[in-house]
PDB file of N, CA and C in Angstrom:
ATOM      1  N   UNK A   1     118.661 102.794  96.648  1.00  0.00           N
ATOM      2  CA  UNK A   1     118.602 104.153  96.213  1.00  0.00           C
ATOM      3  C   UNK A   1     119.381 104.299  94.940  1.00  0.00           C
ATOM      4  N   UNK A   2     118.798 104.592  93.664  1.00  0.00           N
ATOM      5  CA  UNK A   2     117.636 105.282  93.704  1.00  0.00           C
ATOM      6  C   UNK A   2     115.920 104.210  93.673  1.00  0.00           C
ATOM      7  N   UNK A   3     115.112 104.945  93.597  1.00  0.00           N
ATOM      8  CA  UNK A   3     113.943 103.949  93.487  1.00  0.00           C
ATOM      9  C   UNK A   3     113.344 104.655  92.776  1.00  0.00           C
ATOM     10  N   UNK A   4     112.985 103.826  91.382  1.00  0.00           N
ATOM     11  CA  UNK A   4     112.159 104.395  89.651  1.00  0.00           C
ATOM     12  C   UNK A   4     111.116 103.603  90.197  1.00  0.00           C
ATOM     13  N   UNK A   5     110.074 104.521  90.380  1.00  0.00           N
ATOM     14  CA  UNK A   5     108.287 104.454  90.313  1.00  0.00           C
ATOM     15  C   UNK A   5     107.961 104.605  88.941  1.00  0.00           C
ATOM     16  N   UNK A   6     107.538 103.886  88.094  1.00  0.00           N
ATOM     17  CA  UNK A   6     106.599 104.076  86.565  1.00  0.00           C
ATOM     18  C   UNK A   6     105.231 103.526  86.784  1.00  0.00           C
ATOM     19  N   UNK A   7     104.335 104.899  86.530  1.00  0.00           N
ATOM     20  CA  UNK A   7     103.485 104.827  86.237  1.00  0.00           C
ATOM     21  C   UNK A   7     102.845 104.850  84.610  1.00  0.00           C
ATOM     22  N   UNK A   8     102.510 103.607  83.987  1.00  0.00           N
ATOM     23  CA  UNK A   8     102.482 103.965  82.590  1.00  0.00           C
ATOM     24  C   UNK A   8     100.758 103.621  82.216  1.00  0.00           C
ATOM     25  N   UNK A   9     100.394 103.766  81.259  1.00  0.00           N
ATOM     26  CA  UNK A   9      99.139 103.736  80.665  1.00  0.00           C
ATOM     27  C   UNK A   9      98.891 102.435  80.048  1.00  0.00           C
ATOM     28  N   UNK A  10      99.662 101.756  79.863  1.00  0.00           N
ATOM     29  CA  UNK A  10      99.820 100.596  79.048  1.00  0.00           C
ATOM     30  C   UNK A  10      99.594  99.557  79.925  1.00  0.00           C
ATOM     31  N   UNK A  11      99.229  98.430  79.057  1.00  0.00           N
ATOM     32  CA  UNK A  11      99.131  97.129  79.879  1.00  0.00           C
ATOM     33  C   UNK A  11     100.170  96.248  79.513  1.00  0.00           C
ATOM     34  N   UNK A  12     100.969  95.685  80.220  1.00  0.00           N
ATOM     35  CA  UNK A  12     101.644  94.339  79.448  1.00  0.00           C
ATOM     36  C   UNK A  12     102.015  93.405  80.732  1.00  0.00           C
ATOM     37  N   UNK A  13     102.509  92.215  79.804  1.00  0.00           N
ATOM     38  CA  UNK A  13     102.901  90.863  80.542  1.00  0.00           C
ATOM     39  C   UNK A  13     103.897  90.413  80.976  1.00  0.00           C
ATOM     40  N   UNK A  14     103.746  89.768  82.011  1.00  0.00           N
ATOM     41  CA  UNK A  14     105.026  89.717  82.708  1.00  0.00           C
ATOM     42  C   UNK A  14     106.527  90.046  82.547  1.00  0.00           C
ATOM     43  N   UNK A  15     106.193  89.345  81.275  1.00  0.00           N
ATOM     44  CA  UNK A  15     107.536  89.223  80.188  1.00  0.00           C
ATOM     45  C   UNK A  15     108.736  90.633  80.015  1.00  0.00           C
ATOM     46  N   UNK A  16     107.612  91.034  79.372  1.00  0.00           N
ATOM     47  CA  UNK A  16     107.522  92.899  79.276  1.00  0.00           C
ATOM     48  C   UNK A  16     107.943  93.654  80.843  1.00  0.00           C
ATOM     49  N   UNK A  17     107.049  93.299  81.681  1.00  0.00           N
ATOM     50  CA  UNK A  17     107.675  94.043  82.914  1.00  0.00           C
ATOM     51  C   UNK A  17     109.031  93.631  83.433  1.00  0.00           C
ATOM     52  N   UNK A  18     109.316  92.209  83.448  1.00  0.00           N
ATOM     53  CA  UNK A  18     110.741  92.083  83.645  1.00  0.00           C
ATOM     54  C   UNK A  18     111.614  93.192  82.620  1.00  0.00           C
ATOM     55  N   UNK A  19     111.295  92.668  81.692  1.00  0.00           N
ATOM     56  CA  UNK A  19     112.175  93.664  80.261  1.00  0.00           C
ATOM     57  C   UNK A  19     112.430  95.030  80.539  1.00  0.00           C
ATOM     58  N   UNK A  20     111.320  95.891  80.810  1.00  0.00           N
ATOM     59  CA  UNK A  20     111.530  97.361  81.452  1.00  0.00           C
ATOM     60  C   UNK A  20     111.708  97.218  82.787  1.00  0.00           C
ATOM     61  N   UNK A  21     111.754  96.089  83.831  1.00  0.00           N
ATOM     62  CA  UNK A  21     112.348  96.647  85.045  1.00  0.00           C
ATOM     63  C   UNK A  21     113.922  96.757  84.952  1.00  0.00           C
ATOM     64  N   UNK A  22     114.269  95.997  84.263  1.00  0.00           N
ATOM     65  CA  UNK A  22     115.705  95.275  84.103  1.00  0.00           C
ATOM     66  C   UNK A  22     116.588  96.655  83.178  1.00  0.00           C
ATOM     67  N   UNK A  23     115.518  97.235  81.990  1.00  0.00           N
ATOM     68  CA  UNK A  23     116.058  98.176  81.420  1.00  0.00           C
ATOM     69  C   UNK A  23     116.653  99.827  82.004  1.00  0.00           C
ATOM     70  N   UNK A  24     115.092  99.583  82.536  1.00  0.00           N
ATOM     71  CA  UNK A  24     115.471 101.186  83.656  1.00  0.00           C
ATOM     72  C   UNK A  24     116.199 101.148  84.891  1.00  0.00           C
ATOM     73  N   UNK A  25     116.487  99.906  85.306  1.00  0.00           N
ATOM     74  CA  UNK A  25     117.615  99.741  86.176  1.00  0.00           C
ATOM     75  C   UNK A  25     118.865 100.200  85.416  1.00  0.00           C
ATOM     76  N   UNK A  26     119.399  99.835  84.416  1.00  0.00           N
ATOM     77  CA  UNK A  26     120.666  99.346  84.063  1.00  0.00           C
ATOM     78  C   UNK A  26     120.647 101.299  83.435  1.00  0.00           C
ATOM     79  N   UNK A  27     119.250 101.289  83.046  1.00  0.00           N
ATOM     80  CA  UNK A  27     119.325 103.179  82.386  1.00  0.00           C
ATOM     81  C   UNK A  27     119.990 103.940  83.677  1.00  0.00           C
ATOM     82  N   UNK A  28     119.217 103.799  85.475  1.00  0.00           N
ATOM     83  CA  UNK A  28     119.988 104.703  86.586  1.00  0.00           C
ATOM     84  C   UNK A  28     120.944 104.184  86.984  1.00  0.00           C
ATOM     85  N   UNK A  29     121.525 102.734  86.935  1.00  0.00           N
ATOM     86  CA  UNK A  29     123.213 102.113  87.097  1.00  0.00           C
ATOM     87  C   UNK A  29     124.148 103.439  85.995  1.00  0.00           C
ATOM     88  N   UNK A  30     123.662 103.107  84.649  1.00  0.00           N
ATOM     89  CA  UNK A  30     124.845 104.029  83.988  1.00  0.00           C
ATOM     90  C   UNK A  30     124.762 105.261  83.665  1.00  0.00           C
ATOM     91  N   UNK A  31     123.403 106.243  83.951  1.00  0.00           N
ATOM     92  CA  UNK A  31     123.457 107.455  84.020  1.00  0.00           C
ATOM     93  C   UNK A  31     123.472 108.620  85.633  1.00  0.00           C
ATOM     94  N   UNK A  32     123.356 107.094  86.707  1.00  0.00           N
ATOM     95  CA  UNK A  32     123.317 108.242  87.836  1.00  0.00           C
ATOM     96  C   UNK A  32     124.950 107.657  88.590  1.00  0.00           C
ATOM     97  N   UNK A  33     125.400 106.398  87.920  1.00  0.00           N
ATOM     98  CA  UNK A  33     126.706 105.666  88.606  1.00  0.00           C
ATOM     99  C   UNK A  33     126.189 105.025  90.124  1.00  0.00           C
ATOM    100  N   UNK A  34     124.887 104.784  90.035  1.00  0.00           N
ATOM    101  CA  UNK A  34     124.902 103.975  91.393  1.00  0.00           C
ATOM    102  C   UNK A  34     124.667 102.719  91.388  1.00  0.00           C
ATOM    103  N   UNK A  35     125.147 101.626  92.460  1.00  0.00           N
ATOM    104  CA  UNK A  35     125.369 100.391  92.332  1.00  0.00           C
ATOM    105  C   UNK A  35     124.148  99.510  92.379  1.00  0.00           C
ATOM    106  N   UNK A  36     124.028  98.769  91.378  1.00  0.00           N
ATOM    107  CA  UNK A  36     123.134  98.013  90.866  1.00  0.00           C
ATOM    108  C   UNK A  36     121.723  97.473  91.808  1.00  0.00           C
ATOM    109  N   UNK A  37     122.504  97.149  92.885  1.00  0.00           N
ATOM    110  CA  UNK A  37     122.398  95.963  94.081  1.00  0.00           C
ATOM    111  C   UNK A  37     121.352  96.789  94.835  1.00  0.00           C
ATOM    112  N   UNK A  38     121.591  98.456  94.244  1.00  0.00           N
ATOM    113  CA  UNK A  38     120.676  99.178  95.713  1.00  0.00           C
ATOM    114  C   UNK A  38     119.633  99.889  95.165  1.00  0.00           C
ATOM    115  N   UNK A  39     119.534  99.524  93.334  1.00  0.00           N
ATOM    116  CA  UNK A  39     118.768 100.118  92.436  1.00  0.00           C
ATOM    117  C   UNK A  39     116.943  99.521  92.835  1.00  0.00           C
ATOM    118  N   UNK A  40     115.824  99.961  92.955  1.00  0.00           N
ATOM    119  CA  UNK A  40     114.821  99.637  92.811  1.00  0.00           C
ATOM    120  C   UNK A  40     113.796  99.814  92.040  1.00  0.00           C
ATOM    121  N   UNK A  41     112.866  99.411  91.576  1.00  0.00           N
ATOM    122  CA  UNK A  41     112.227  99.685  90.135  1.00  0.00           C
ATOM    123  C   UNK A  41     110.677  99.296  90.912  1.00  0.00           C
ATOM    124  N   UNK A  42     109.615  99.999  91.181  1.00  0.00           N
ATOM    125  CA  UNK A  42     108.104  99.815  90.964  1.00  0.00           C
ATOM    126  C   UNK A  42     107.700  99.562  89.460  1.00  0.00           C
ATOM    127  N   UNK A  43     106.570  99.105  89.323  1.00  0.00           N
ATOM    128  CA  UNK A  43     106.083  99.793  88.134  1.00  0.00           C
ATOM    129  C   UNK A  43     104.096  99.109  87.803  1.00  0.00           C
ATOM    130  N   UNK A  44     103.826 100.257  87.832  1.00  0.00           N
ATOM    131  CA  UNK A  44     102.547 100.104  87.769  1.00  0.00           C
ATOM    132  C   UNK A  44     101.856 101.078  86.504  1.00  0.00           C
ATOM    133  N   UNK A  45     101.252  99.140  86.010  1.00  0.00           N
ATOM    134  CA  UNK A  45     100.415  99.587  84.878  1.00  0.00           C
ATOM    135  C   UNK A  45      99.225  99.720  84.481  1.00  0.00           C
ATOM    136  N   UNK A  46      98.617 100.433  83.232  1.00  0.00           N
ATOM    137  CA  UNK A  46      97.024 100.387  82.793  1.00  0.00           C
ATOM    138  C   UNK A  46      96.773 101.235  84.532  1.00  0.00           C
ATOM    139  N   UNK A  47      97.390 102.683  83.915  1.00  0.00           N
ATOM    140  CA  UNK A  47      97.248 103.707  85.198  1.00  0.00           C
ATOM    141  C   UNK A  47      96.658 104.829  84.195  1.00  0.00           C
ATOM    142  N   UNK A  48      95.607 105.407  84.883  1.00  0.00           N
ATOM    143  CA  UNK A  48      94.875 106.575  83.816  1.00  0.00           C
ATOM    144  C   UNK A  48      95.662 108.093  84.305  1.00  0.00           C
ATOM    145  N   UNK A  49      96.474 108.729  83.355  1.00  0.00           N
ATOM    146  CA  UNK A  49      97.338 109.734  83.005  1.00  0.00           C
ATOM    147  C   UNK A  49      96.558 110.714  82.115  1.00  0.00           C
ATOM    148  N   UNK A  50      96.567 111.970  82.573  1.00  0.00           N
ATOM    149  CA  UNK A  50      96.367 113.166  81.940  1.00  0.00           C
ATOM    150  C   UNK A  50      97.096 113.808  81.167  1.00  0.00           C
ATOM    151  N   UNK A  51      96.750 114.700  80.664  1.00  0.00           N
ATOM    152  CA  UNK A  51      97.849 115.331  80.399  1.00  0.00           C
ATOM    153  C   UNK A  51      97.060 116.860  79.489  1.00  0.00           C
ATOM    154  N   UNK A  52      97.200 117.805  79.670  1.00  0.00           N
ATOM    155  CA  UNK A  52      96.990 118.884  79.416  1.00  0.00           C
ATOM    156  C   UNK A  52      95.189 119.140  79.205  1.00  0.00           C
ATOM    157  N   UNK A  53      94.733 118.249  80.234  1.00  0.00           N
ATOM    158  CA  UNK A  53      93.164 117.702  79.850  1.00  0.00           C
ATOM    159  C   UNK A  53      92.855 116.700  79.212  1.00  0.00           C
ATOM    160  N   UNK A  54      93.709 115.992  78.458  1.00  0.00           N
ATOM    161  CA  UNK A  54      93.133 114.988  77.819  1.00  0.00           C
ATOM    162  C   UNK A  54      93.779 113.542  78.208  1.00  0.00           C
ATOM    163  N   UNK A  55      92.775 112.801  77.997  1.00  0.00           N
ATOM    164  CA  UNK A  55      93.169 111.117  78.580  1.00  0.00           C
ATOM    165  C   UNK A  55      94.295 110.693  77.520  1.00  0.00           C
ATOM    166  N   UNK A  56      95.419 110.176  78.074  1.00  0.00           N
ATOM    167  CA  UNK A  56      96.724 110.010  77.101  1.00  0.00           C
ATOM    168  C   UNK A  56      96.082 108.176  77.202  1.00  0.00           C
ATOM    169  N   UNK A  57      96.037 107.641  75.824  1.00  0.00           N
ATOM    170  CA  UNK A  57      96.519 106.166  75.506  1.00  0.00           C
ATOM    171  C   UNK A  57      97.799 105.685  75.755  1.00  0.00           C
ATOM    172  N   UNK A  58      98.652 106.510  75.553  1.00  0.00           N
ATOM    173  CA  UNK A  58      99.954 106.151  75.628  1.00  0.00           C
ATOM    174  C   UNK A  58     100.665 107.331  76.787  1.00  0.00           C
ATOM    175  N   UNK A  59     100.798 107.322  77.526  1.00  0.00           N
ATOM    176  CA  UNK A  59     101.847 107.697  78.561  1.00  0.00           C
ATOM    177  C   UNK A  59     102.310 107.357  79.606  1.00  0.00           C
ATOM    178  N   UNK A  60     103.427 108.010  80.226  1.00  0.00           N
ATOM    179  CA  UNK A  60     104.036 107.632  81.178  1.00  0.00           C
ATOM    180  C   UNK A  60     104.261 108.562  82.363  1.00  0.00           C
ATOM    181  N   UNK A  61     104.402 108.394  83.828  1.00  0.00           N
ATOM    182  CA  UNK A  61     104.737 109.544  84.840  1.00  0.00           C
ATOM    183  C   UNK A  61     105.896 108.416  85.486  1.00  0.00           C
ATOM    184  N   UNK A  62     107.279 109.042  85.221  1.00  0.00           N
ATOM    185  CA  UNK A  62     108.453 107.965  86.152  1.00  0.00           C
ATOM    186  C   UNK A  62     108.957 109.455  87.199  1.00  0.00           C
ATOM    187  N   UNK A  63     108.842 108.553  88.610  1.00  0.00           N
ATOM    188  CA  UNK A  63     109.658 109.322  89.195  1.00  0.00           C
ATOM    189  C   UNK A  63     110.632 108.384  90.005  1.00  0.00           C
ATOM    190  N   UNK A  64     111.949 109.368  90.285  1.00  0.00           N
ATOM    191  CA  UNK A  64     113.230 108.631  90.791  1.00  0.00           C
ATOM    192  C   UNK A  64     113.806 109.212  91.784  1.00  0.00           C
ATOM    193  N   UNK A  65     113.126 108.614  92.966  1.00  0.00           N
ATOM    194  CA  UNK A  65     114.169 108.968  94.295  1.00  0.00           C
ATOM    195  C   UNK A  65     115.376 108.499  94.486  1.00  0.00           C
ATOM    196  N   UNK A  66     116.395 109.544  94.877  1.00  0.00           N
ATOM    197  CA  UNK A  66     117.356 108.514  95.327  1.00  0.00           C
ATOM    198  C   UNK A  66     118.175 109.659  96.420  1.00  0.00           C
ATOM    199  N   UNK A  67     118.853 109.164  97.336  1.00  0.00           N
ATOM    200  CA  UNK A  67     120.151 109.086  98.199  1.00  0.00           C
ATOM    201  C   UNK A  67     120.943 110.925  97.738  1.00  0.00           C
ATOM    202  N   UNK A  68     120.286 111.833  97.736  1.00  0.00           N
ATOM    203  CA  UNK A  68     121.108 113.593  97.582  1.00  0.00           C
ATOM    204  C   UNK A  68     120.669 113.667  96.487  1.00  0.00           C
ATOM    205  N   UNK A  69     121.874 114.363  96.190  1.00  0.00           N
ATOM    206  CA  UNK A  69     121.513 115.117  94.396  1.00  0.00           C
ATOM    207  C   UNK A  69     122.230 114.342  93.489  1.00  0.00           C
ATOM    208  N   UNK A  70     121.886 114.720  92.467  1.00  0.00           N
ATOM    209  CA  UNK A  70     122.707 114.092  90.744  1.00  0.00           C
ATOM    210  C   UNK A  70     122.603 115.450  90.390  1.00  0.00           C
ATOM    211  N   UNK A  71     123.691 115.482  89.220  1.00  0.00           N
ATOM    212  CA  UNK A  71     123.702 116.671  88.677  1.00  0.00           C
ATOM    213  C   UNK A  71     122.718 116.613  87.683  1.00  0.00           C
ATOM    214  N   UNK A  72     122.654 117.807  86.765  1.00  0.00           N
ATOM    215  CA  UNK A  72     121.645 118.258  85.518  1.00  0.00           C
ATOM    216  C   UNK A  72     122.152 116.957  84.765  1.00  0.00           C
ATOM    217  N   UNK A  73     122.996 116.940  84.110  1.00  0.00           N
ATOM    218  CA  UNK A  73     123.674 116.273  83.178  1.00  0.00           C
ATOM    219  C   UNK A  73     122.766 114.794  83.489  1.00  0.00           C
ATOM    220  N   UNK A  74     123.256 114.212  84.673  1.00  0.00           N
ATOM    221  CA  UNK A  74     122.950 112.877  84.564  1.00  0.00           C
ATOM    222  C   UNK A  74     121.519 112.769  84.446  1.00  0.00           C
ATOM    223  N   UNK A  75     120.859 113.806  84.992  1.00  0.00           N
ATOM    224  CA  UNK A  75     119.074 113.711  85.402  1.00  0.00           C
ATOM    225  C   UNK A  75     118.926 113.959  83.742  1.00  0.00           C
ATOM    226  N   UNK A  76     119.127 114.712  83.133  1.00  0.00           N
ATOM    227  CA  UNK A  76     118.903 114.837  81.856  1.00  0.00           C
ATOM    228  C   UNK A  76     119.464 113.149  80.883  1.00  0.00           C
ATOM    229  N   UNK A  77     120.236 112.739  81.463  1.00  0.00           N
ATOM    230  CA  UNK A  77     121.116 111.326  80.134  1.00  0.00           C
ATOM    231  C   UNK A  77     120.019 110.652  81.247  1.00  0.00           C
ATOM    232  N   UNK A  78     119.661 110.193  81.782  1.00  0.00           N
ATOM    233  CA  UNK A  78     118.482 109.083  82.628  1.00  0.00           C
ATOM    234  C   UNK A  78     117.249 109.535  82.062  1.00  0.00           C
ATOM    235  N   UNK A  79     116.682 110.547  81.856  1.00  0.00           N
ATOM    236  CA  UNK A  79     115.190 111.069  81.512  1.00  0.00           C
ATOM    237  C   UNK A  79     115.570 110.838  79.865  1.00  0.00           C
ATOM    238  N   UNK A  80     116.916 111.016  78.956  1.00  0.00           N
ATOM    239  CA  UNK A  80     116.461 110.716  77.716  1.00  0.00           C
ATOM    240  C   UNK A  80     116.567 108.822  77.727  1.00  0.00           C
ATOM    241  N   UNK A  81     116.975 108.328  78.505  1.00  0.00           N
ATOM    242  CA  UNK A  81     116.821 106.351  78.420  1.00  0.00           C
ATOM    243  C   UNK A  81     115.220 106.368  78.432  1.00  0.00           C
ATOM    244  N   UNK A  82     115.242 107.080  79.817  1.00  0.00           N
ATOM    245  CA  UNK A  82     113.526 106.645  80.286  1.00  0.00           C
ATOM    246  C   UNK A  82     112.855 106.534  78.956  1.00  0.00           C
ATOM    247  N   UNK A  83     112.798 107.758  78.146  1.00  0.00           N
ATOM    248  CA  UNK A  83     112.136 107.870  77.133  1.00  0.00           C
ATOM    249  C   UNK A  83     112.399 107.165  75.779  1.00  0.00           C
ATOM    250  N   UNK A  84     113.641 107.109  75.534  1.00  0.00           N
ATOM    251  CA  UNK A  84     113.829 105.992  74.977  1.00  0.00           C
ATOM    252  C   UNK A  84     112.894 104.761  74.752  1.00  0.00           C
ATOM    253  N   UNK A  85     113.425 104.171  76.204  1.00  0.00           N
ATOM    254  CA  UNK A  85     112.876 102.661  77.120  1.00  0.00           C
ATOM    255  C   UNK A  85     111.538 102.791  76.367  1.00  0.00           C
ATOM    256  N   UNK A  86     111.042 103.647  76.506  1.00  0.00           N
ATOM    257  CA  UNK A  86     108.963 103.566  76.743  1.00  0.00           C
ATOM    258  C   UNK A  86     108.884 104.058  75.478  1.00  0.00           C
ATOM    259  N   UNK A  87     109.488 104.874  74.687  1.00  0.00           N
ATOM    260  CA  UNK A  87     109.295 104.654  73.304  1.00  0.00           C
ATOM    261  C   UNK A  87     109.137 103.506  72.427  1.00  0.00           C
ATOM    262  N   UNK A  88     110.520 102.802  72.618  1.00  0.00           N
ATOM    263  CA  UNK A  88     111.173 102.094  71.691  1.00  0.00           C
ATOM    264  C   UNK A  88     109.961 100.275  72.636  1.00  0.00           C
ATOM    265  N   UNK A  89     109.613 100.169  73.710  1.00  0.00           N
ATOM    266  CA  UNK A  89     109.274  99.056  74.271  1.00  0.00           C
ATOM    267  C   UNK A  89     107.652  99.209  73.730  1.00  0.00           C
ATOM    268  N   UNK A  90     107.290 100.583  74.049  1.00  0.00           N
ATOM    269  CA  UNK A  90     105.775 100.546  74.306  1.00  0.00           C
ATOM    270  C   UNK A  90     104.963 101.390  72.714  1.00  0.00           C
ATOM    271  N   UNK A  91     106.149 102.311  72.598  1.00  0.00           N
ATOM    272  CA  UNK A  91     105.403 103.202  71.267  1.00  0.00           C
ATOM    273  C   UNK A  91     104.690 104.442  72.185  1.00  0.00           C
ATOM    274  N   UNK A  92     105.461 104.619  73.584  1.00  0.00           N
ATOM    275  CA  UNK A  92     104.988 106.063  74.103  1.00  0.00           C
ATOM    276  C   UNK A  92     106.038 107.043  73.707  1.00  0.00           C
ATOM    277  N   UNK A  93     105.402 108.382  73.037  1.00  0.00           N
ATOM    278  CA  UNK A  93     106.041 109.134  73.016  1.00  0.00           C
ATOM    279  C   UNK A  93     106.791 110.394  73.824  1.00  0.00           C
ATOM    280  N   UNK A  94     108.077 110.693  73.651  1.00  0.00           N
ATOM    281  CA  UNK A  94     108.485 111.094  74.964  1.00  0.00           C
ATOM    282  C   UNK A  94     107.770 112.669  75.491  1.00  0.00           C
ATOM    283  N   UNK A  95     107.073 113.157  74.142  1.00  0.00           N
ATOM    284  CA  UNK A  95     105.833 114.520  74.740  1.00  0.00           C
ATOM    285  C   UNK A  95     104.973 114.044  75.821  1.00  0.00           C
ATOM    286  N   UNK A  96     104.811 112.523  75.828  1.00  0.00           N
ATOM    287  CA  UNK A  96     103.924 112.147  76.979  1.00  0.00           C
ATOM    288  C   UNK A  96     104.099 111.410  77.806  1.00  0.00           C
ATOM    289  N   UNK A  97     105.299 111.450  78.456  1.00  0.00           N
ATOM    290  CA  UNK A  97     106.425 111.049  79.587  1.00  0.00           C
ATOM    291  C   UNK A  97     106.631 112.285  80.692  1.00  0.00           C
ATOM    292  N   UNK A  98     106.718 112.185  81.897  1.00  0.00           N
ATOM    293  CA  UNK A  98     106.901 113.083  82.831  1.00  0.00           C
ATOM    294  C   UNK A  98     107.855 112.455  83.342  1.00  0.00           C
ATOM    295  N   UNK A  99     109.373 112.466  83.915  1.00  0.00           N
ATOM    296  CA  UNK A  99     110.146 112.275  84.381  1.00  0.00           C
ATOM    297  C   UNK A  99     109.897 113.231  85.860  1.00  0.00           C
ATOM    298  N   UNK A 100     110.236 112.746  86.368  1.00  0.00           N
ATOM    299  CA  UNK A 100     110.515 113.966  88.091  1.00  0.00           C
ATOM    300  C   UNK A 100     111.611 113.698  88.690  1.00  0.00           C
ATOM    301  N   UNK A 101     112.886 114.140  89.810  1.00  0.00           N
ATOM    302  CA  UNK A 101     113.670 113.629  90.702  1.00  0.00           C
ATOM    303  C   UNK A 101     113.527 113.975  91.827  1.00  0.00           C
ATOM    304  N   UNK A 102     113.607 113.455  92.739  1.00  0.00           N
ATOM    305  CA  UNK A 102     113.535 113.699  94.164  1.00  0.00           C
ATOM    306  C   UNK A 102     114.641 113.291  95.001  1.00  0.00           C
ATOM    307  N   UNK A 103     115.310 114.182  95.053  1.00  0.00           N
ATOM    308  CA  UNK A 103     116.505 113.917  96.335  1.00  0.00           C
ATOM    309  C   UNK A 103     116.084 113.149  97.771  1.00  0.00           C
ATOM    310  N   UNK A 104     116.447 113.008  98.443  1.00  0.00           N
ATOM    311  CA  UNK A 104     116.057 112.272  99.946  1.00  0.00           C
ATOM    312  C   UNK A 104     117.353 112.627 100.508  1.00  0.00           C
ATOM    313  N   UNK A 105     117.259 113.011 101.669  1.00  0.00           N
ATOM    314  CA  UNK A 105     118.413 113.154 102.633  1.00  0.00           C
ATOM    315  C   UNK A 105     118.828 112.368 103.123  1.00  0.00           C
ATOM    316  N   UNK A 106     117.484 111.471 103.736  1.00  0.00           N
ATOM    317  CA  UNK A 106     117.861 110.453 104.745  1.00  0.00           C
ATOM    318  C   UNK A 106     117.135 108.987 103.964  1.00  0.00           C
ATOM    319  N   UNK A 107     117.727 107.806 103.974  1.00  0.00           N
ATOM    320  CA  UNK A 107     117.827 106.725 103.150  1.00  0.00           C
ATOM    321  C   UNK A 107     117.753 105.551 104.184  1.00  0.00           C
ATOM    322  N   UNK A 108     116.808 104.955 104.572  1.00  0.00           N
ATOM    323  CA  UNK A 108     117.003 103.922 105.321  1.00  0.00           C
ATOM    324  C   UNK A 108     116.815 102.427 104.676  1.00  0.00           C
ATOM    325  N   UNK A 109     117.893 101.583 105.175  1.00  0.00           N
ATOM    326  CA  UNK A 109     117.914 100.171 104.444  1.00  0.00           C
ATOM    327  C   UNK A 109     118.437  99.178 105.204  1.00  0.00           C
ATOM    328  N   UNK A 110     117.642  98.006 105.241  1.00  0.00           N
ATOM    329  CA  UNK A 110     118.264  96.990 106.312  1.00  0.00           C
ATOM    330  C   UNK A 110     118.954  97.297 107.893  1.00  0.00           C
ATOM    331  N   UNK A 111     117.241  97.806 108.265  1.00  0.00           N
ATOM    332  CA  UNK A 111     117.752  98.245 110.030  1.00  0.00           C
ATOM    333  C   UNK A 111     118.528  99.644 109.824  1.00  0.00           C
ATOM    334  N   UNK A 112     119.054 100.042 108.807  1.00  0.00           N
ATOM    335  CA  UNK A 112     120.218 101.486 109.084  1.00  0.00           C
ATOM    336  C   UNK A 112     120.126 102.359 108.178  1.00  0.00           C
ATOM    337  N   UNK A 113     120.551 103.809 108.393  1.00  0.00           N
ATOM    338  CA  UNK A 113     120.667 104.395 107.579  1.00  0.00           C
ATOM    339  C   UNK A 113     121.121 104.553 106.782  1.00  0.00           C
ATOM    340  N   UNK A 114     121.710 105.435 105.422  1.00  0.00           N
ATOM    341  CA  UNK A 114     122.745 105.037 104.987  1.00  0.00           C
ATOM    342  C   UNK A 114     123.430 106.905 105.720  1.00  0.00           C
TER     343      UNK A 114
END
């Protein structure tokens, strides 16, 4: 917890997906302060994204569950990495990025709750 789902429009290679799993980890390690070890990253690509009616070439939908709340502050310093990340990696711009957060109450991991 937390767990970053990216859904992006883009296609790339392995290489690349290590690169942004590894990035947006280390983006919710230092903007939400949670420990590395319990961070999880999906990411699924060459996903067809809308966006105000029209088919985006370039975008992204990340959402990030994790373990209660984060404040504004941090959800805001994590959503500007995200965008960053997928800017600066892919050439998506952050008008066509959807960030979301989702709290969870209850967190289960290895047989237990937390």
């Amino acid at each position: 917890m937390p767990c970053i789902e990216a859904k992006l429009t883009v296609t790339m290679d392995l290489g690349q997906r290590e690169v942004l799993q590894k990035k947006l980890t280390d983006a919710a390690v230092e903007a939400l302060g949670k420990p590395k070890k319990f961070v999880m990253v999906t990411i699924e690509e060459h996903c067809p994204l809308w966006m105000a009616g029209e088919k985006l070439t370039k975008g992204a939908y990340v959402a990030v569950r994790m373990l209660g709340d984060a404040s504004r502050d941090a959800c805001t310093d994590l959503t500007k990495r995200i965008c960053a990340i997928l800017n600066e990696a892919f050439g998506i711009e952050g008008k066509a990025v959807y960030v979301s957060f989702h709290p969870v109450e209850t967190w289960g991991w290895d047989g237990h709750l937390f």
